[in-house]
Protein backbone atom coordinates (compact mmCIF):
# COMPACT_ATOMS: atom_id res chain seq x y z
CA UNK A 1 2.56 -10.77 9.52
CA UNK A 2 5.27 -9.77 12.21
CA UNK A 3 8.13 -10.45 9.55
CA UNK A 4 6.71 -8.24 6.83
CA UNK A 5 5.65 -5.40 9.66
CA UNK A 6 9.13 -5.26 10.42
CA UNK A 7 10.27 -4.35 6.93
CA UNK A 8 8.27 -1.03 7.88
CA UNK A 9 11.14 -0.14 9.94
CA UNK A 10 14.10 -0.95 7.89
CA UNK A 11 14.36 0.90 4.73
CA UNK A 12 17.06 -1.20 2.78
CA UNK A 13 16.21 -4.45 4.35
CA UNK A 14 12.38 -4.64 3.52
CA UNK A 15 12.63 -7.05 0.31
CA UNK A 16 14.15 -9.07 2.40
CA UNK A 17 11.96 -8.75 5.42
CA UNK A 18 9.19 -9.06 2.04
CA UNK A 19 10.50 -12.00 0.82
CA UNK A 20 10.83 -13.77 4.19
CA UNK A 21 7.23 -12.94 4.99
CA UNK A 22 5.78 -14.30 1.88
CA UNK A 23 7.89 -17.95 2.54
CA UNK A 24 6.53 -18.18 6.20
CA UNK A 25 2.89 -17.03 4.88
CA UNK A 26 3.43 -19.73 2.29
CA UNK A 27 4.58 -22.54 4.57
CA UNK A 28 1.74 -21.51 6.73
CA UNK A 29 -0.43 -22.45 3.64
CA UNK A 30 0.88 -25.71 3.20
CA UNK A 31 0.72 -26.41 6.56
CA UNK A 32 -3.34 -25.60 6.40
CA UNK A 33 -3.64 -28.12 3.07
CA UNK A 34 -1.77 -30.36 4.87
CA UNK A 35 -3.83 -30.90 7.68
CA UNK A 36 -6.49 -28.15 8.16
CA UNK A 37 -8.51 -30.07 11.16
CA UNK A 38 -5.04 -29.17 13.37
CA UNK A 39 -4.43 -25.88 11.71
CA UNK A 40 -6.67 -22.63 10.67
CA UNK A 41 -5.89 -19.01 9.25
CA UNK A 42 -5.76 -19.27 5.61
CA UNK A 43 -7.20 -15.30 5.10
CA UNK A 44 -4.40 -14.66 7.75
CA UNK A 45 -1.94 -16.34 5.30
CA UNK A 46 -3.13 -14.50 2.11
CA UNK A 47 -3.14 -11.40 4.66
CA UNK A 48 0.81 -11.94 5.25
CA UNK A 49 1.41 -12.21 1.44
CA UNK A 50 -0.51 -8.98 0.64
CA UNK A 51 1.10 -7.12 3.35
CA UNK A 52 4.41 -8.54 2.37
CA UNK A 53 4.31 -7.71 -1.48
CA UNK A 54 2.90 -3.89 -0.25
CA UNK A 55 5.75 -3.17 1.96
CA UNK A 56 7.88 -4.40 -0.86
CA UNK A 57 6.89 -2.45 -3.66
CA UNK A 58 6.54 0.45 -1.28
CA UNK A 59 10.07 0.44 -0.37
CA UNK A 60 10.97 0.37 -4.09
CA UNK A 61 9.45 3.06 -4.63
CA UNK A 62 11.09 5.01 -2.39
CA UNK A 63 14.23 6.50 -4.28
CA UNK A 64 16.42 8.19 -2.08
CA UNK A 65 17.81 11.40 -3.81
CA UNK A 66 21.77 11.55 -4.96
CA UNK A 67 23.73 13.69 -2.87
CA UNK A 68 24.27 17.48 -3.82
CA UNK A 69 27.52 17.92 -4.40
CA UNK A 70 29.11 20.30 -1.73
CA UNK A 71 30.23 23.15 -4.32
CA UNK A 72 26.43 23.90 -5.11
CA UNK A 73 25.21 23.31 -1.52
CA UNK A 74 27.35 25.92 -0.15
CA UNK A 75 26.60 29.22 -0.37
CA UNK A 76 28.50 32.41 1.46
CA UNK A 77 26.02 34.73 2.79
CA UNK A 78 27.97 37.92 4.21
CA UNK A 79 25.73 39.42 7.14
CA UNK A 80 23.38 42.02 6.10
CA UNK A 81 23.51 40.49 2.20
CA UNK A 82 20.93 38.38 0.90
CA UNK A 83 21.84 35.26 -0.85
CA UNK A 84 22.46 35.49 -5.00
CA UNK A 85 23.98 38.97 -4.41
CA UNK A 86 28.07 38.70 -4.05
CA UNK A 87 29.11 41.93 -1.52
CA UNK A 88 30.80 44.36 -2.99
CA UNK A 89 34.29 43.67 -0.77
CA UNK A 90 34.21 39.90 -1.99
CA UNK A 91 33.39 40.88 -5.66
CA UNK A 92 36.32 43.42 -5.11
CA UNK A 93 38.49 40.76 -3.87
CA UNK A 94 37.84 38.50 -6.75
CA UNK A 95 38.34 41.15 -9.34
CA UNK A 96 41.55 41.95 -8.07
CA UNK A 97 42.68 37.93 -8.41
């Protein structure tokens, strides 16, 4: 449960982190069939693997956007001018070449 809580907190690790959690969650399992008078917590196990596959899929999901380009993202805003509206001395300048 700790390993898969921890892909919470890393974004690009947490298939790992997923995939970690599920192994220990399944070992845990076998450990239970193996001897379960020594060892309890199979709903705890099944808990781990849930968790696991939900912070998983979650962090798939989350697409990080592609970066604007810096052209677009820029915009000169003279003071007093809104933006989308060149001022007249800059559309002066540009007219002139």
């Amino acid at each position: 449960m700790v390993v898969a809580l921890l892909g919470l907190f890393f974004d690009v690790l947490a298939p790992l982190f997923g995939g970690v959690a599920v192994l220990f969650a399944l070992f845990g399992l076998y450990q239970i069939r193996r001897s379960p008078q020594r060892y309890k917590g199979r709903l705890f196990c099944w808990a781990a693997i849930a968790l696991a596959a939900m912070v998983t899929l979650l962090s798939g999901l989350l697409v990080t956007a592609p970066p604007v380009s810096s052209a677009s993202a820029h915009v000169n805003v003279m003071p007093g001018e809104r933006a989308g509206r060149q001022s007249s001395a800059i559309a002066h300048r540009s007219s002139q070449g």
